[in-house]
N, C-alpha and C. Protein backbone atom coordinates (compact mmCIF):
# COMPACT_ATOMS: atom_id res chain seq x y z
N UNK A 1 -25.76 8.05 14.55
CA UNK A 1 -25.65 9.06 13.52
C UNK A 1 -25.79 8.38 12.16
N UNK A 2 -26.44 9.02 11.18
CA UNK A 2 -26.90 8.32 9.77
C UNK A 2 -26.40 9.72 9.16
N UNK A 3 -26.35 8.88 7.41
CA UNK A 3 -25.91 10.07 6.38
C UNK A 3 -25.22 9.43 5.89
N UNK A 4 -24.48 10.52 5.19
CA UNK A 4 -23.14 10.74 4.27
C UNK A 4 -22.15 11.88 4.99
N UNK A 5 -21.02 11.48 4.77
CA UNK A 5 -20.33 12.72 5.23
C UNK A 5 -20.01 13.78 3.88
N UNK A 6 -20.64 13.34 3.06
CA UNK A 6 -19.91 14.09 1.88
C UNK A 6 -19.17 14.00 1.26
N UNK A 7 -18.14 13.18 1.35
CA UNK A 7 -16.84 12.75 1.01
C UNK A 7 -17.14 11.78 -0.12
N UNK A 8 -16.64 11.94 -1.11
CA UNK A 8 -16.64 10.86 -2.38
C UNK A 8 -15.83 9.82 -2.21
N UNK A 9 -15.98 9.26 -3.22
CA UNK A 9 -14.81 7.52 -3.26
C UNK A 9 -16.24 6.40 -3.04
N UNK A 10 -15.25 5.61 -2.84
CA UNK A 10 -15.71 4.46 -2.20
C UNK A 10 -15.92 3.17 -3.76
N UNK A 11 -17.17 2.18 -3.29
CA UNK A 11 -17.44 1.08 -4.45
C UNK A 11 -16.50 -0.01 -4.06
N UNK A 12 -16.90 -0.68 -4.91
CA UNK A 12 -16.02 -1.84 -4.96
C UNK A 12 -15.90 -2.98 -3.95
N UNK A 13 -16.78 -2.51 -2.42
CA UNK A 13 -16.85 -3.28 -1.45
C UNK A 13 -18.47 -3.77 -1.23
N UNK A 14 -18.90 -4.22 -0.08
CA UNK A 14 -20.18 -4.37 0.42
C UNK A 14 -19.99 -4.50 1.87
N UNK A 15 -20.97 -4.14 2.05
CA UNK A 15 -21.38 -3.87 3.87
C UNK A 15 -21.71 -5.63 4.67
N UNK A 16 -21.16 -6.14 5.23
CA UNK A 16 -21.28 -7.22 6.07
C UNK A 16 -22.50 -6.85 6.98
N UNK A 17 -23.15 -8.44 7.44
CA UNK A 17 -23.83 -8.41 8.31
C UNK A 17 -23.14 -7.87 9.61
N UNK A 18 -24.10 -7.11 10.53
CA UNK A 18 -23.74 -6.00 11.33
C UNK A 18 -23.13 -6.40 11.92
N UNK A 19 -22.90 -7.63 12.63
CA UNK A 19 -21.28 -8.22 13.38
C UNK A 19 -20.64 -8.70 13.14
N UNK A 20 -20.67 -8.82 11.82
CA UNK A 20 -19.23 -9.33 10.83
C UNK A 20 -18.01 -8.53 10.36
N UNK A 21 -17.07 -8.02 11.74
CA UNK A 21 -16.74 -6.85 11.09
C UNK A 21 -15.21 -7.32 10.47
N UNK A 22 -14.93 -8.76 10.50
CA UNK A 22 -13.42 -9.50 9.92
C UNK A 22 -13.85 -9.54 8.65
N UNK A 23 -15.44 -9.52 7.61
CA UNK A 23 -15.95 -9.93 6.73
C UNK A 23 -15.70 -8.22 6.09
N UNK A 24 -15.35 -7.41 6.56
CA UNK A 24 -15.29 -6.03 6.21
C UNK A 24 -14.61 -5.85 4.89
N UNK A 25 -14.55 -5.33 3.57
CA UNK A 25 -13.64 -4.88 2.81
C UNK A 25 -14.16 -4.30 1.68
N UNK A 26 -13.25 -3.38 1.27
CA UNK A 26 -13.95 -2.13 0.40
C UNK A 26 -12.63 -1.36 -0.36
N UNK A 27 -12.59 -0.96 -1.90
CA UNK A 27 -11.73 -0.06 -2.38
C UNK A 27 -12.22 1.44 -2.35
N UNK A 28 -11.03 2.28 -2.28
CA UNK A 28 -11.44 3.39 -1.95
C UNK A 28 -10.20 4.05 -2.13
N UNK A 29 -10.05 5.39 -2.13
CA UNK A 29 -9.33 6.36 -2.25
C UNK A 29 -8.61 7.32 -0.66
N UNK A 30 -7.86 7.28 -0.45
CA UNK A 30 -7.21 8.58 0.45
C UNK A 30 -7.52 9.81 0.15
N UNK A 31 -8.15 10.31 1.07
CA UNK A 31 -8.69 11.56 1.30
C UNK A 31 -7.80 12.63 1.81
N UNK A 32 -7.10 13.74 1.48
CA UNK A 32 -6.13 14.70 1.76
C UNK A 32 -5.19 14.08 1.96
N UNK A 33 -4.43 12.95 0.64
CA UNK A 33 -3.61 12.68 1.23
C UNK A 33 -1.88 13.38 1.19
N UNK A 34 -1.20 13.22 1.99
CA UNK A 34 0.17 13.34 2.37
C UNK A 34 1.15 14.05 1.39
N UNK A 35 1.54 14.63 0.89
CA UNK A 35 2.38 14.74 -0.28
C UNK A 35 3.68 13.61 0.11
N UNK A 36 4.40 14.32 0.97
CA UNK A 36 5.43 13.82 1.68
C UNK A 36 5.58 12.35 1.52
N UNK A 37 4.32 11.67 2.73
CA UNK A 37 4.01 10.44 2.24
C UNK A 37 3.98 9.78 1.31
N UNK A 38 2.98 10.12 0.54
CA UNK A 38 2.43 9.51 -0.38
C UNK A 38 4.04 9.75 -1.72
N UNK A 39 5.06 10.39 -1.39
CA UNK A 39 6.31 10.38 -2.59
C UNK A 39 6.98 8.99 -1.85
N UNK A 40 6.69 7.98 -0.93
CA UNK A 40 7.46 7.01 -0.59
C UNK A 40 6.61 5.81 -0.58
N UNK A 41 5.34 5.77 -0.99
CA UNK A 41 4.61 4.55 -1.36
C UNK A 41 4.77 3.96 -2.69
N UNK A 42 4.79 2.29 -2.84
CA UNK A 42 4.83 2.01 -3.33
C UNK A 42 3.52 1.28 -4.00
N UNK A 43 2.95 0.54 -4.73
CA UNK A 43 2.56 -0.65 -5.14
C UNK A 43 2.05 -1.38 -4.52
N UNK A 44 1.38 -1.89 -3.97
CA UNK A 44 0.97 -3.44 -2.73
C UNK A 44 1.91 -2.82 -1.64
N UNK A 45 2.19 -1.69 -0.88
CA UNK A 45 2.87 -1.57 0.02
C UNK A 45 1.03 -1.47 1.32
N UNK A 46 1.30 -1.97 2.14
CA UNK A 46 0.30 -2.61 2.82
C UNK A 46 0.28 -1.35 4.51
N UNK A 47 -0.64 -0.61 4.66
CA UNK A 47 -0.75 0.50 5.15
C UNK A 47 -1.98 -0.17 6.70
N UNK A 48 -1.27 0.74 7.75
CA UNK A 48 -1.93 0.61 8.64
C UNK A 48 -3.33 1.23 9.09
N UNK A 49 -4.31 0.92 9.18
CA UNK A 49 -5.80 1.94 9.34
C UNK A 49 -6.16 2.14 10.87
N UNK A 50 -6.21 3.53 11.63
CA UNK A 50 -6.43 3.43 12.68
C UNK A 50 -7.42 4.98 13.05
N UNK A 51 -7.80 5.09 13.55
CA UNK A 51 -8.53 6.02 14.34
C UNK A 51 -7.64 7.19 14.72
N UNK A 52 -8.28 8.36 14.47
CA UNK A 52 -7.26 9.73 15.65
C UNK A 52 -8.39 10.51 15.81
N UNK A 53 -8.18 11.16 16.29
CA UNK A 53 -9.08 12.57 16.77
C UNK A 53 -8.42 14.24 16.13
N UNK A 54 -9.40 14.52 15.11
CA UNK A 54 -8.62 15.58 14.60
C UNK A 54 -9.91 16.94 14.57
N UNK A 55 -10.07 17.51 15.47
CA UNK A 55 -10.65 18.62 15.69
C UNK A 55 -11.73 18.20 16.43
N UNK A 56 -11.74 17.66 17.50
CA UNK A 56 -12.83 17.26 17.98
C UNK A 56 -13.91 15.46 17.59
N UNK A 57 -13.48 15.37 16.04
CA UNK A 57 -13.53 14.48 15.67
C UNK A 57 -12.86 12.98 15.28
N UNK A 58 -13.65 12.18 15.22
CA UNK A 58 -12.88 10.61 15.35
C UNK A 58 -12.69 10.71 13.50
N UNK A 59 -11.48 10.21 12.76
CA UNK A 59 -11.15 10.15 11.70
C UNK A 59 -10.67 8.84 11.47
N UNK A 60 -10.71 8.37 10.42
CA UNK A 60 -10.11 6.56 10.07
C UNK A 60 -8.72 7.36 8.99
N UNK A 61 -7.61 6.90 9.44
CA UNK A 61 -6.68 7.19 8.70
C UNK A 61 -5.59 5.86 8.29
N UNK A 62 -4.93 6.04 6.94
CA UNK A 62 -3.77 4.91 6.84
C UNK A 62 -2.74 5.58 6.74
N UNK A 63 -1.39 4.94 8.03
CA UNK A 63 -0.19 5.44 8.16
C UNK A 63 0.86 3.96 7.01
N UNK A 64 1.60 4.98 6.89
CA UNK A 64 3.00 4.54 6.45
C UNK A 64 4.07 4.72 7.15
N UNK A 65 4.50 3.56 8.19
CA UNK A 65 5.39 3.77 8.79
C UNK A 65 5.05 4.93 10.16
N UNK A 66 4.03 4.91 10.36
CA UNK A 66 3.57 5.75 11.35
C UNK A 66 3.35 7.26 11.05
N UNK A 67 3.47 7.45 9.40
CA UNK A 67 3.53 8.48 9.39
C UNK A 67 1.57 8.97 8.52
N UNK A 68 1.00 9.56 8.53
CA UNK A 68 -0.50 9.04 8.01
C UNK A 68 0.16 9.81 6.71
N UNK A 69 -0.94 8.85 5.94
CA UNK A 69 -0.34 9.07 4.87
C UNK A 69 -1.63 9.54 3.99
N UNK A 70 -3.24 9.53 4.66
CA UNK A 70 -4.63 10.35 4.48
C UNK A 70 -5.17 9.78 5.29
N UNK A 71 -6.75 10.21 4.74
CA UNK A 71 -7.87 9.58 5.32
C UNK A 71 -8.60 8.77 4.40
N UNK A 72 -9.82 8.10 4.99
CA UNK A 72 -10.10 7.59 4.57
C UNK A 72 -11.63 7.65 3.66
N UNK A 73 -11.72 7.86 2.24
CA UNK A 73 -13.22 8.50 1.97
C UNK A 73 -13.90 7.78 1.37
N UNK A 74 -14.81 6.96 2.25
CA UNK A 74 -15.57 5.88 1.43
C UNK A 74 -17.19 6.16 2.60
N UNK A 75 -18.08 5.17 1.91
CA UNK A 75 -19.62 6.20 2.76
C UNK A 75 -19.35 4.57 3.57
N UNK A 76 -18.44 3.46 3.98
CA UNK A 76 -18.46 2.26 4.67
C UNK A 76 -17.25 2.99 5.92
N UNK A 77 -17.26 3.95 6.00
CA UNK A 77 -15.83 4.76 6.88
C UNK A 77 -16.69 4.77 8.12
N UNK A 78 -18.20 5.04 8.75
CA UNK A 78 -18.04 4.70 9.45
C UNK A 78 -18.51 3.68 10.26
N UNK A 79 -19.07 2.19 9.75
CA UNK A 79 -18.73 0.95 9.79
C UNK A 79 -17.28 0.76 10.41
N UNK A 80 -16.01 0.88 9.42
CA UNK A 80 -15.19 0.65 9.67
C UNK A 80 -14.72 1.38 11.53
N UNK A 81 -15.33 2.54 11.12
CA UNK A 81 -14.52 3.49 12.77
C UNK A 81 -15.25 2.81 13.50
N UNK A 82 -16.29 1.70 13.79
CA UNK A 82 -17.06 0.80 14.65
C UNK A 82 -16.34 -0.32 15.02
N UNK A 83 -15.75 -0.98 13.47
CA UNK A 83 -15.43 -2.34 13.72
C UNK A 83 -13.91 -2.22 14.70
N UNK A 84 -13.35 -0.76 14.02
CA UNK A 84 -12.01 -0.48 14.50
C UNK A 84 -12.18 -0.62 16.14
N UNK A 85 -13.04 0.38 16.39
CA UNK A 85 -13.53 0.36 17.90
C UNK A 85 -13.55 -0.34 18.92
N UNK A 86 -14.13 -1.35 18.17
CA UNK A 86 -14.65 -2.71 18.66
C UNK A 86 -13.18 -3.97 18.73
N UNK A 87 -12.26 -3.23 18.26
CA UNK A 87 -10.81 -4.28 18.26
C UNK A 87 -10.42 -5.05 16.92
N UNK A 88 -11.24 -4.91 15.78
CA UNK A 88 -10.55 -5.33 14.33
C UNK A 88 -9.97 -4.55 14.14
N UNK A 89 -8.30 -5.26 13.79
CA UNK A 89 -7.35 -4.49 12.90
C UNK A 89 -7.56 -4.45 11.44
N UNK A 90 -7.48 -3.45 10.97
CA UNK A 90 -7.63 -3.05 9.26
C UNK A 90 -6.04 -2.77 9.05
N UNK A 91 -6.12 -3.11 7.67
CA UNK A 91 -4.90 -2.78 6.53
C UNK A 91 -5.77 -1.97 5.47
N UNK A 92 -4.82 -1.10 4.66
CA UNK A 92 -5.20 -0.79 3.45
C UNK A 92 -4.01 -0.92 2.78
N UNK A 93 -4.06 -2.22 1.39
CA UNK A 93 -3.21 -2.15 1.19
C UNK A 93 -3.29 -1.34 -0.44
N UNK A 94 -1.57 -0.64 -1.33
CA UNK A 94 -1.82 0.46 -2.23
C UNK A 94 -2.27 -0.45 -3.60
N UNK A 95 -3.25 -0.33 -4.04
CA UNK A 95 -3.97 -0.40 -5.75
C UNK A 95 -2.91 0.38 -6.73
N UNK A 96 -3.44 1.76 -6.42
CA UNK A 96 -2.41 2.62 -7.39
C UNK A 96 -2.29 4.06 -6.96
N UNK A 97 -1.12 4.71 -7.60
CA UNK A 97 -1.08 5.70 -7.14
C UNK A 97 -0.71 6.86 -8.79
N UNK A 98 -1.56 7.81 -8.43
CA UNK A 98 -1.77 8.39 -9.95
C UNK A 98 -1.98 9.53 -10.18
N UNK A 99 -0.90 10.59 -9.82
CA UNK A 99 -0.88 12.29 -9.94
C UNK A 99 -1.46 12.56 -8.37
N UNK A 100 -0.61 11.91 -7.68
CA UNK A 100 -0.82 11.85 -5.98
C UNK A 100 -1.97 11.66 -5.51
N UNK A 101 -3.00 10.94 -6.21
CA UNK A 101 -4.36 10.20 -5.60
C UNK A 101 -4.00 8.53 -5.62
N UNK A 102 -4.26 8.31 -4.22
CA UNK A 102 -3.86 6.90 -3.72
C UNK A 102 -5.31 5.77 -3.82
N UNK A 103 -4.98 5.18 -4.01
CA UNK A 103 -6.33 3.80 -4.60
C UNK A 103 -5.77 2.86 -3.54
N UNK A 104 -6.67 2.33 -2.31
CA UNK A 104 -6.32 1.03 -1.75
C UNK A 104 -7.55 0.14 -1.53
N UNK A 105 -7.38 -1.08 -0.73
CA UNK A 105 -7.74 -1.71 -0.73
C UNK A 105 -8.25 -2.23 0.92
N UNK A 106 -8.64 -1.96 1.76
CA UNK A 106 -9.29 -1.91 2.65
C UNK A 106 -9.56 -3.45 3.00
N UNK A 107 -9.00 -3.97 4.41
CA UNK A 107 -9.45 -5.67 4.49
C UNK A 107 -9.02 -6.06 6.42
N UNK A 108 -10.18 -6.21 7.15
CA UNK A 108 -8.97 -6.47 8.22
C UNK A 108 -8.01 -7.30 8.18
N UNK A 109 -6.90 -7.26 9.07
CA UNK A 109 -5.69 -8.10 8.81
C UNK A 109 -5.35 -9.36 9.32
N UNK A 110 -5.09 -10.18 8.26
CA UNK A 110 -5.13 -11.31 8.59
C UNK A 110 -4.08 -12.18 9.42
């Protein structure tokens, strides 16, 4: 599958050679994210990125504490739902947070 999903954000990263997926990293924004959540993040608080299935579809999301706290909207999202696939763990850890739009930082974990 090729495209865009539509979803804005993203920059700040670059696309690795196609099996480099530990070389992965990109800033980007949370997509619908959390209210709830997102009132208990902090600063560099360092967020888990994992895969779910939400209507039929595969989604890249970062939890806090297991709780998701959005998605993920960058046009490297689904790269990432590959590398995830494939067994790299991702972090996103928080940039900033600013009238409840979350800024992170996308990196697998080291």
């Amino acid at each position: 599958m090729s495209g865009s999903s539509g979803i804005g954000g993203g920059g700040g990263g670059f696309e690795p050679p196609s099996g480099d997926c530990a070389a992965l990293a990109f800033d980007t924004q949370l997509s619908s994210p959390k209210a709830a959540v997102v009132g208990t993040l902090k600063l560099n608080d360092v967020l888990d990125v994992t895969t779910q299935n939400m209507g039929g579809a595969t989604v890249v999301v970062a939890l806090h504490r297991g709780q998701v706290a959005g998605g993920l909207a960058s046009p490297l999202v689904q790269r990432l739902r590959e590398c995830i696939e494939r067994g790299t763990v991702f972090t996103a850890r928080v940039l900033s947070i600013t009238s409840g739009q979350v800024r992170v930082h996308v990196e697998a974990a080291k």
